[in-house]
Protein backbone atom coordinates (compact mmCIF):
# COMPACT_ATOMS: atom_id res chain seq x y z
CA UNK A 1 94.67 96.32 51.47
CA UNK A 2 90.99 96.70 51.28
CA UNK A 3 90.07 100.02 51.32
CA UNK A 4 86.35 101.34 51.61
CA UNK A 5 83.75 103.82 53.54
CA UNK A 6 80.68 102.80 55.52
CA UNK A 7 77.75 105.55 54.71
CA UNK A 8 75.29 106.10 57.84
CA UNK A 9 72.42 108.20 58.43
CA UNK A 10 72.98 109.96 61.34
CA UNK A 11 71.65 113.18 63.17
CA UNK A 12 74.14 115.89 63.53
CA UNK A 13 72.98 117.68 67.39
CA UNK A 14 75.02 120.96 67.62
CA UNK A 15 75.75 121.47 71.46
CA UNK A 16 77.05 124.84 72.30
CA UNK A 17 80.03 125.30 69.84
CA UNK A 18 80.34 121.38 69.61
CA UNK A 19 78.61 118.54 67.43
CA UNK A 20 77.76 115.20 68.07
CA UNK A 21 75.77 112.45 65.97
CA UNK A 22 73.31 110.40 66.48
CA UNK A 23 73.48 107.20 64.38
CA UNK A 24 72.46 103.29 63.96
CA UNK A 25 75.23 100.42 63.12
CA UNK A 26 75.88 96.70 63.16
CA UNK A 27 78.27 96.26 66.36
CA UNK A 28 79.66 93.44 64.47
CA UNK A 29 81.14 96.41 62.42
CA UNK A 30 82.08 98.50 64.81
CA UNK A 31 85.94 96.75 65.30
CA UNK A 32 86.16 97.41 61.62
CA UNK A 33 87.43 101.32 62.08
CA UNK A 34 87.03 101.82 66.17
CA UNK A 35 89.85 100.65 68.39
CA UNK A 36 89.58 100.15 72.04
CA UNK A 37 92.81 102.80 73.43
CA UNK A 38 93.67 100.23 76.39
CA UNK A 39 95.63 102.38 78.56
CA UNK A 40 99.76 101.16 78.39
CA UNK A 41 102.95 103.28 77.84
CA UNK A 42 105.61 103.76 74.93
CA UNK A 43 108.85 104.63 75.55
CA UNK A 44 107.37 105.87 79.43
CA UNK A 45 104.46 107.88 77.21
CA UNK A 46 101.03 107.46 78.28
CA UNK A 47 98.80 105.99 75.24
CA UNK A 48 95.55 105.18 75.03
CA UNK A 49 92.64 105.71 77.66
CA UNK A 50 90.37 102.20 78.13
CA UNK A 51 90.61 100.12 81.26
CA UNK A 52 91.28 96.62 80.66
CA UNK A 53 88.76 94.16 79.08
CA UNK A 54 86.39 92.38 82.41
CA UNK A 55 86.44 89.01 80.42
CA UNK A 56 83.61 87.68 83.25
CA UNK A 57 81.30 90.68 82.31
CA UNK A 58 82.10 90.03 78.59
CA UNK A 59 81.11 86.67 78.62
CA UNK A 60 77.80 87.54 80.85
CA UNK A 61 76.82 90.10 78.21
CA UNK A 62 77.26 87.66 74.77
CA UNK A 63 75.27 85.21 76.47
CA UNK A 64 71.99 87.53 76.70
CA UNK A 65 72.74 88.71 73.33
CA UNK A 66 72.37 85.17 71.74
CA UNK A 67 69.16 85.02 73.59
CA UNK A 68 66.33 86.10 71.40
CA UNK A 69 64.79 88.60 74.02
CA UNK A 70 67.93 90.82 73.59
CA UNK A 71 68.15 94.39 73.36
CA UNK A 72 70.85 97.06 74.18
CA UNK A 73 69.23 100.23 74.81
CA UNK A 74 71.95 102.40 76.09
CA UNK A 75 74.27 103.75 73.44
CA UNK A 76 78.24 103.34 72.42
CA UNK A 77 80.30 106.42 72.60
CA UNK A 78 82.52 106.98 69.45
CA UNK A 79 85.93 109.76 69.46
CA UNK A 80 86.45 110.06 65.76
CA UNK A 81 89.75 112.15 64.06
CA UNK A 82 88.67 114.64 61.29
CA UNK A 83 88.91 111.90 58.52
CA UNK A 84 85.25 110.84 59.62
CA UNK A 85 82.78 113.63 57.97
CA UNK A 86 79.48 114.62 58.33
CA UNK A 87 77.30 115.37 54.80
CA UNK A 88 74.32 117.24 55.64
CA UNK A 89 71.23 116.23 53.14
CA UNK A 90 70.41 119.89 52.94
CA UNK A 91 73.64 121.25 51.27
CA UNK A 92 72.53 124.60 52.52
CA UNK A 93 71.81 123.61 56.34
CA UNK A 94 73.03 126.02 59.14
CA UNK A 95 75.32 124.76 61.19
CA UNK A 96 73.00 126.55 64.11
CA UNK A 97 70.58 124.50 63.62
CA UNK A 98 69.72 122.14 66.93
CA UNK A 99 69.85 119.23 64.75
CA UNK A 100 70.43 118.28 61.19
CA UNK A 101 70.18 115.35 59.56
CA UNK A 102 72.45 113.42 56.68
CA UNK A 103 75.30 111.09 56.60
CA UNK A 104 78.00 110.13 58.74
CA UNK A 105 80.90 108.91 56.48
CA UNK A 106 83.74 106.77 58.03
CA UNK A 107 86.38 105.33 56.04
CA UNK A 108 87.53 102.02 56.68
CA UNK A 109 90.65 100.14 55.96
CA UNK A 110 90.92 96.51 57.01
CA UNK A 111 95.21 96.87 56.95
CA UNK A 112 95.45 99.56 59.59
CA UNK A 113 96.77 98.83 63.09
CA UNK A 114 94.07 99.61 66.36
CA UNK A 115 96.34 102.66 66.59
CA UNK A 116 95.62 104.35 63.28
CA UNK A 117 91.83 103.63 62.97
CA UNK A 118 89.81 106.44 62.71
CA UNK A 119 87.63 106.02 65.92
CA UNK A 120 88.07 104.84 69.34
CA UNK A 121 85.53 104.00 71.83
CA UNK A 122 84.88 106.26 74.70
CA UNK A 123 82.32 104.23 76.20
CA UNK A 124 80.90 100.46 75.55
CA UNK A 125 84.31 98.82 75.46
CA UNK A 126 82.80 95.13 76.93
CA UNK A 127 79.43 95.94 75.22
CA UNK A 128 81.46 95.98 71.73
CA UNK A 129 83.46 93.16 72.50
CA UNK A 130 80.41 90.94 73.51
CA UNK A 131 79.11 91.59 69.98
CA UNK A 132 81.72 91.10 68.82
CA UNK A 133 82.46 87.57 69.53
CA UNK A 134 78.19 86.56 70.24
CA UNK A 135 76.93 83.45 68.21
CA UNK A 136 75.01 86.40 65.85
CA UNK A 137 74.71 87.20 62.60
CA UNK A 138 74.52 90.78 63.11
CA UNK A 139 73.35 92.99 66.16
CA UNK A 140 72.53 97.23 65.60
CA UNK A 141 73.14 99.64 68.21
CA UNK A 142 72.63 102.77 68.84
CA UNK A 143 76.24 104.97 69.05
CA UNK A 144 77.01 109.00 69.44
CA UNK A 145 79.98 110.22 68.23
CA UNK A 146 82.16 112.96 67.80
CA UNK A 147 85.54 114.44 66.34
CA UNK A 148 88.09 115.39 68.89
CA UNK A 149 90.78 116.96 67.52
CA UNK A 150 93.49 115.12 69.48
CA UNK A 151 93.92 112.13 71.76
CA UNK A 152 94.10 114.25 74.64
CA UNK A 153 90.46 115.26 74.25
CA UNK A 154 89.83 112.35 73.43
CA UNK A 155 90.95 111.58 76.74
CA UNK A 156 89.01 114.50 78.20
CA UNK A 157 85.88 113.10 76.82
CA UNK A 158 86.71 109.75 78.43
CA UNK A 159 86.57 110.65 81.96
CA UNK A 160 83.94 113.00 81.76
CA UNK A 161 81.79 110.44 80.30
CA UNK A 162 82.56 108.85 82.89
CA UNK A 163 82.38 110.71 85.56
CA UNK A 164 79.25 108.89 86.85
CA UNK A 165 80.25 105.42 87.06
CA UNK A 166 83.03 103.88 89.19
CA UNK A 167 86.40 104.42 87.22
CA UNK A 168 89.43 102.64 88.92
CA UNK A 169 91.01 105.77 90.47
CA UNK A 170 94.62 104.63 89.11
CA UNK A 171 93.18 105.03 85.41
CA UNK A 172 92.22 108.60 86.54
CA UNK A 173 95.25 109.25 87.96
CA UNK A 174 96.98 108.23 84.58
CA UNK A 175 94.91 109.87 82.55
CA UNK A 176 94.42 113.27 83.83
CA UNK A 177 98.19 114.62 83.13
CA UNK A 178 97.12 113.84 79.58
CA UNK A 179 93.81 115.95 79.10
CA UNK A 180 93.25 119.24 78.06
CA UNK A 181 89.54 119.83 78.60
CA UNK A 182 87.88 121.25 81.65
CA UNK A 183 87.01 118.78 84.27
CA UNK A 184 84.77 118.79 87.62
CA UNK A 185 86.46 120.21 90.25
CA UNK A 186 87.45 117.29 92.13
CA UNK A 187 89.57 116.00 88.90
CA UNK A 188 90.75 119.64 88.01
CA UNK A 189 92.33 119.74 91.47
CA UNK A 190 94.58 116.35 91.21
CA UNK A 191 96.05 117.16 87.06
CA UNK A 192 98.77 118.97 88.78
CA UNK A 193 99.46 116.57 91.60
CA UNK A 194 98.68 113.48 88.94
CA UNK A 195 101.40 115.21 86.68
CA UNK A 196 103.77 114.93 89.61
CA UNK A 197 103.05 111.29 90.63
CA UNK A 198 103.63 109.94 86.92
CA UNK A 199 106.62 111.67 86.72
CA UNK A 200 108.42 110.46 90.37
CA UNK A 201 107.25 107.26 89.51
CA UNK A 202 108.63 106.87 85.30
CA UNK A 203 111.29 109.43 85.92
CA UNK A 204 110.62 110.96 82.68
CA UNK A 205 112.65 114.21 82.07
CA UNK A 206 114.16 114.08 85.33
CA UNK A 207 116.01 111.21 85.61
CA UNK A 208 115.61 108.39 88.70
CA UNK A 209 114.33 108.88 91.99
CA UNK A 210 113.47 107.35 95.05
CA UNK A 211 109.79 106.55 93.57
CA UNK A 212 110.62 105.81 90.39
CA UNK A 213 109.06 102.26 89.50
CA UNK A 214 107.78 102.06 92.89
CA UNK A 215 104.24 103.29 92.61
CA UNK A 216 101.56 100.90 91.69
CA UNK A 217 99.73 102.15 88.71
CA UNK A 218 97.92 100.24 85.63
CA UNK A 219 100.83 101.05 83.68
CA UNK A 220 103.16 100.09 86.40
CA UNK A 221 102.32 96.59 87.82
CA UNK A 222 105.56 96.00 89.80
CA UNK A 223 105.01 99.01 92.02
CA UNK A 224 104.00 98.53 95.72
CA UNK A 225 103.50 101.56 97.00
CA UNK A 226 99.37 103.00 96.35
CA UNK A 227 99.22 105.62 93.85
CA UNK A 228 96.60 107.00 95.69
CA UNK A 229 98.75 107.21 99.00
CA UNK A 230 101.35 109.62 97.22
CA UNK A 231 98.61 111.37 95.40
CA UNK A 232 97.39 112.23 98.65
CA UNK A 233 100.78 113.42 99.83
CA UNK A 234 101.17 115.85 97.36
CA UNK A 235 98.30 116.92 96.52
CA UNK A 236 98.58 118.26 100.65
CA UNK A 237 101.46 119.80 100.41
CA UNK A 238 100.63 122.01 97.11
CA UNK A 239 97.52 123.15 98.80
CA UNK A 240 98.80 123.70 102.58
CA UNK A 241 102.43 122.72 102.80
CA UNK A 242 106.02 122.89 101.29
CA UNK A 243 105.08 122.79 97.75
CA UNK A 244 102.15 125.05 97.92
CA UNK A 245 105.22 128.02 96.98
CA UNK A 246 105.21 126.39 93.58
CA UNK A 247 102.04 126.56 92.46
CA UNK A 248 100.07 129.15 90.54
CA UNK A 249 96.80 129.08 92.27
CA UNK A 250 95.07 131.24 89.32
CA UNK A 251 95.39 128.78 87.20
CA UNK A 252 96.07 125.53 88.85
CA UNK A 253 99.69 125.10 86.77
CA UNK A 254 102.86 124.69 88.91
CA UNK A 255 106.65 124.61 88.45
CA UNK A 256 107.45 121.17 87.88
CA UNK A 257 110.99 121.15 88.45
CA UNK A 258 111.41 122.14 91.44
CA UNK A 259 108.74 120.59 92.89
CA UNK A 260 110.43 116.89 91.57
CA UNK A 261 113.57 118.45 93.06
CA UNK A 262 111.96 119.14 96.53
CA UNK A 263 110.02 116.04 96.44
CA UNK A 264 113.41 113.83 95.38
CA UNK A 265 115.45 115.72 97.96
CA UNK A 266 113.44 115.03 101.12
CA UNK A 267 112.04 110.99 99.76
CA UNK A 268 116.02 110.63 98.68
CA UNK A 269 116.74 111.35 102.37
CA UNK A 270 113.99 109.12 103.54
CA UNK A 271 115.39 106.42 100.70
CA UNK A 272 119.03 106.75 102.83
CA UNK A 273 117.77 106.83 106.38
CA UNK A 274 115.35 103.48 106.05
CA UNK A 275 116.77 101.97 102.86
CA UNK A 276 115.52 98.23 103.67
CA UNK A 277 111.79 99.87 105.31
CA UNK A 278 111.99 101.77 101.54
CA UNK A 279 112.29 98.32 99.63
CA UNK A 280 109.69 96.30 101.13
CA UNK A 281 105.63 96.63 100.48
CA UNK A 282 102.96 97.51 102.14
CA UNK A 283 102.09 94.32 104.51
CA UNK A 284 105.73 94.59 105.20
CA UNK A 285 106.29 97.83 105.98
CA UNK A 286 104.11 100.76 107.27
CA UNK A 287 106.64 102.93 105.53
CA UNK A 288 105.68 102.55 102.14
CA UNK A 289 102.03 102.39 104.11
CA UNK A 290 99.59 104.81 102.94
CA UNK A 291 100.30 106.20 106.61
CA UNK A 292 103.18 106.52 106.60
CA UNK A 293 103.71 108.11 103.27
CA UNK A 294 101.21 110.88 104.68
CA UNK A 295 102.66 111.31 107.94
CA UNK A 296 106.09 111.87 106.68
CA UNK A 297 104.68 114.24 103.94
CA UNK A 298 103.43 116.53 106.82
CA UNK A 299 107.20 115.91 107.99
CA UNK A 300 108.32 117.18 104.96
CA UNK A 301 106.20 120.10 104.99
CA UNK A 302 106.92 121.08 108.59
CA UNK A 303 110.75 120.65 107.68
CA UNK A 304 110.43 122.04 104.62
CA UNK A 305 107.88 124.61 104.19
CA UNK A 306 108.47 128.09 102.62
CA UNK A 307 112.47 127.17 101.74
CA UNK A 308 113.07 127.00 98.16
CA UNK A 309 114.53 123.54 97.06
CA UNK A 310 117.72 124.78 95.80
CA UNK A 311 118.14 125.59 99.80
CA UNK A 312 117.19 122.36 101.11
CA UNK A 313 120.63 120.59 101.05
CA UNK A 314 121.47 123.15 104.15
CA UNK A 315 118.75 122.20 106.38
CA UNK A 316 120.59 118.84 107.27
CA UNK A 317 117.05 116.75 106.80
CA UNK A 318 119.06 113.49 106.58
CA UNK A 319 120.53 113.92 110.07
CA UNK A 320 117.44 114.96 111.34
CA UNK A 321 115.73 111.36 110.06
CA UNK A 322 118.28 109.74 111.75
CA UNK A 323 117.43 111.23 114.96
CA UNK A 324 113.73 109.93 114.09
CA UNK A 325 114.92 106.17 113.37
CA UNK A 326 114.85 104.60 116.54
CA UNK A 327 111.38 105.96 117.29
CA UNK A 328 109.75 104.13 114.51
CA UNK A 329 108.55 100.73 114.29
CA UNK A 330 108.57 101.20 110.66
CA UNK A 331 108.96 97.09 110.31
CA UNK A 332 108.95 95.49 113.39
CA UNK A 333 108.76 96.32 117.47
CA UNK A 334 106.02 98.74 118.59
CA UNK A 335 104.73 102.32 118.74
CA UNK A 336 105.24 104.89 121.75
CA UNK A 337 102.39 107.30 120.94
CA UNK A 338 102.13 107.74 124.84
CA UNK A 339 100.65 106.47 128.08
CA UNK A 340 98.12 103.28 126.92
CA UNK A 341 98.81 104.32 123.08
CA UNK A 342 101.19 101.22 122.15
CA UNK A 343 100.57 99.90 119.16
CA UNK A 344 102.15 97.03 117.52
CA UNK A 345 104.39 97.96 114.09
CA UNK A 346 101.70 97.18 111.32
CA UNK A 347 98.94 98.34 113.96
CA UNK A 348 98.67 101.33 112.19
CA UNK A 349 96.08 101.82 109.35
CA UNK A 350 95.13 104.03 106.67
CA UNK A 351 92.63 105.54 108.68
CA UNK A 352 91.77 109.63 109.24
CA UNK A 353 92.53 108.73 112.85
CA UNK A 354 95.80 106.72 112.70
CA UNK A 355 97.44 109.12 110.07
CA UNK A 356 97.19 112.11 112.69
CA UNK A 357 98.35 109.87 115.59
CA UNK A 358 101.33 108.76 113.72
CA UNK A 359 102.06 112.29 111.85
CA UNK A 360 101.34 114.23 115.59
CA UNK A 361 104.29 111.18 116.84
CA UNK A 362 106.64 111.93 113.71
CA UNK A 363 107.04 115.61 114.49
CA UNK A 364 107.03 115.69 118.49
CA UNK A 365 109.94 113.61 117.37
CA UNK A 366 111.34 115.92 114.93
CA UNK A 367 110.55 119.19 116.79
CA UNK A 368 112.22 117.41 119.90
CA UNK A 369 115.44 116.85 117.40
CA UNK A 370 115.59 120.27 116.15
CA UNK A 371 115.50 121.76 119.55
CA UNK A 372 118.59 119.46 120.23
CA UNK A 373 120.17 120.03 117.44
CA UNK A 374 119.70 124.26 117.73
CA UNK A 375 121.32 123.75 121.64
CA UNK A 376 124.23 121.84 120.14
């Protein structure tokens, strides 16, 4: 197969103890070494990083660029691997210099697959592909890019660059068990969490659950129940419930296993209690509801909280659901919450308001059970 390297000037900008460069190309060249990493899974892996092509905005952008007026100010964002290389024109150029300028080379082979190319783009995924496929003979942009030294920074680099536009929050999720870099806080506090969700829901490692398959992420299409609903649920309950007793909270790690196996333990008891409420979506049933996987997570945590999982076969938590069943209207029928607080079944949203209504419901219910239960 063809084999051959493109030669670019480019500026080398050294950035703490990092590099990027600064460089001009034909975006109708770009697709010859740069893939775009569309986020899928291999063997229940997580590969690549891109959200899906927006075919609409694609179009809307290669019609201005076969306009004559056009011009694309805003630069492409390049991850190279290490066989990309930087040739400084000065052979004798510090590297702690701010900037330094030479030649970006990038080798390109026509008979490698997206997945071996040396690049992948970061950022201007539709801006690529509009150039791509515009009515033009050729079309220069300006691109930065740098070499990550794995696809996980690579990764890194992709939601922090990022960070200011609106990302769908299910690529995030996806993503973030998969980085390595620092992030902002607000992503730093949902890798562990994140790492939990992709799990329960592809049962890698630990086998089948009651999530597994039944979360909706990009990856996972069938899934009805919102990522973002039991993102929410755990991420509470490592911070201020049950699970919080498995988590380092020096360094934000946590001990996987048994957090699956109290997670699996207490949603496999749900599963058996409400197996037909379990089965059906959202619309359908509030139980798969983003309220009512909340308000049973703060069941969990009240039943659950500060007993290791190995113990939690002894606490009877199935029985205790059963007591619960008849005062839901997880499907049908209405909602006691009290005097003028009827609600019909699916009048309960996932709203601040209607989560602590139904959770404050859920465990009079349950404290009223245990009571019982204790006098028995």
């Amino acid at each position: 197969m063809p084999k051959q390297t493109i030669v670019l000037p480019a500026i080398r900008i050294r950035q703490g103890n990092q590099f990027i460069f600064a460089f001009g190309i034909d975006g109708k060249r770009v697709h010859e070494f740069a893939a775009v990493s569309r986020v899928h899974r291999t063997d229940q892996t997580l590969a690549g990083y891109q959200r899906p092509e927006v075919l609409s905005h694609i179009r809307a952008i290669r019609r201005y660029l076969e306009t004559d007026a056009a011009i694309l100010p805003n630069a492409i964002v390049l991850a190279f691997d290490d066989r990309v290389e930087f040739r400084p024109l000065d052979a004798g150029a510090s590297e702690a210099a701010y900037s330094t300028v030479g030649h970006l080379i990038i080798p390109v082979d026509t008979g490698l697959a997206d997945d071996e190319k040396p690049a992948w783009l970061v950022d201007g995924q539709q801006r690529s592909a509009a150039i791509r496929d515009a009515d033009v003979d050729e079309f220069p942009v300006a691109a930065v890019g740098f070499i990550a030294k794995d696809e996980a920074e690579q990764r890194s680099q992709f939601i922090l660059v990022n960070n200011t536009k609106p990302l769908p929050k299910g690529l995030i999720h996806e993503l973030l068990p998969a980085t390595s870099a620092e992030l902002p806080a607000a992503y730093a506090r949902r890798r562990l969490p994140a790492s939990v969700l992709n799990i329960l829901n592809f049962g890698v490692g630990g086998g089948e659950g009651p999530f597994t398959g039944r979360i909706s992420t990009p990856t996972m299409a069938t899934g009805y129940i919102r990522d973002n609903s039991v993102l929410k649920m755990i991420e509470n309950s490592l911070y201020e419930g049950a699970l919080y007793q498995y988590r380092n909270p020096e360094d934000g790690t946590g001990d996987i296993p048994s957090i699956l196996m109290h997670l699996n333990h207490f949603w496999g008891a749900v599963e058996r209690v409400f197996p037909l409420e379990w089965r059906l979506p959202p619309t359908k049933s509030r139980l798969t509801h983003g309220a009512g996987i909340q308000s049973l997570g703060y069941v969990m945590d009240s039943l659950t909280e500060g007993v290791p999982a190995a113990e939690l076969p002894g606490l009877g938590i199935e029985e205790i659901l059963v007591d619960l069943r008849e005062h839901c209207a997880w499907t049908d029928g209405t909602w006691n919450f009290g005097p003028d607080q009827v609600r019909r079944w699916n009048g309960i949203q996932n709203t601040p308001n209607d989560v602590r209504l139904l959770t404050s419901h859920l465990l009079r219910v349950v404290r009223t059970s245990g009571s019982l239960a204790a006098q028995r």
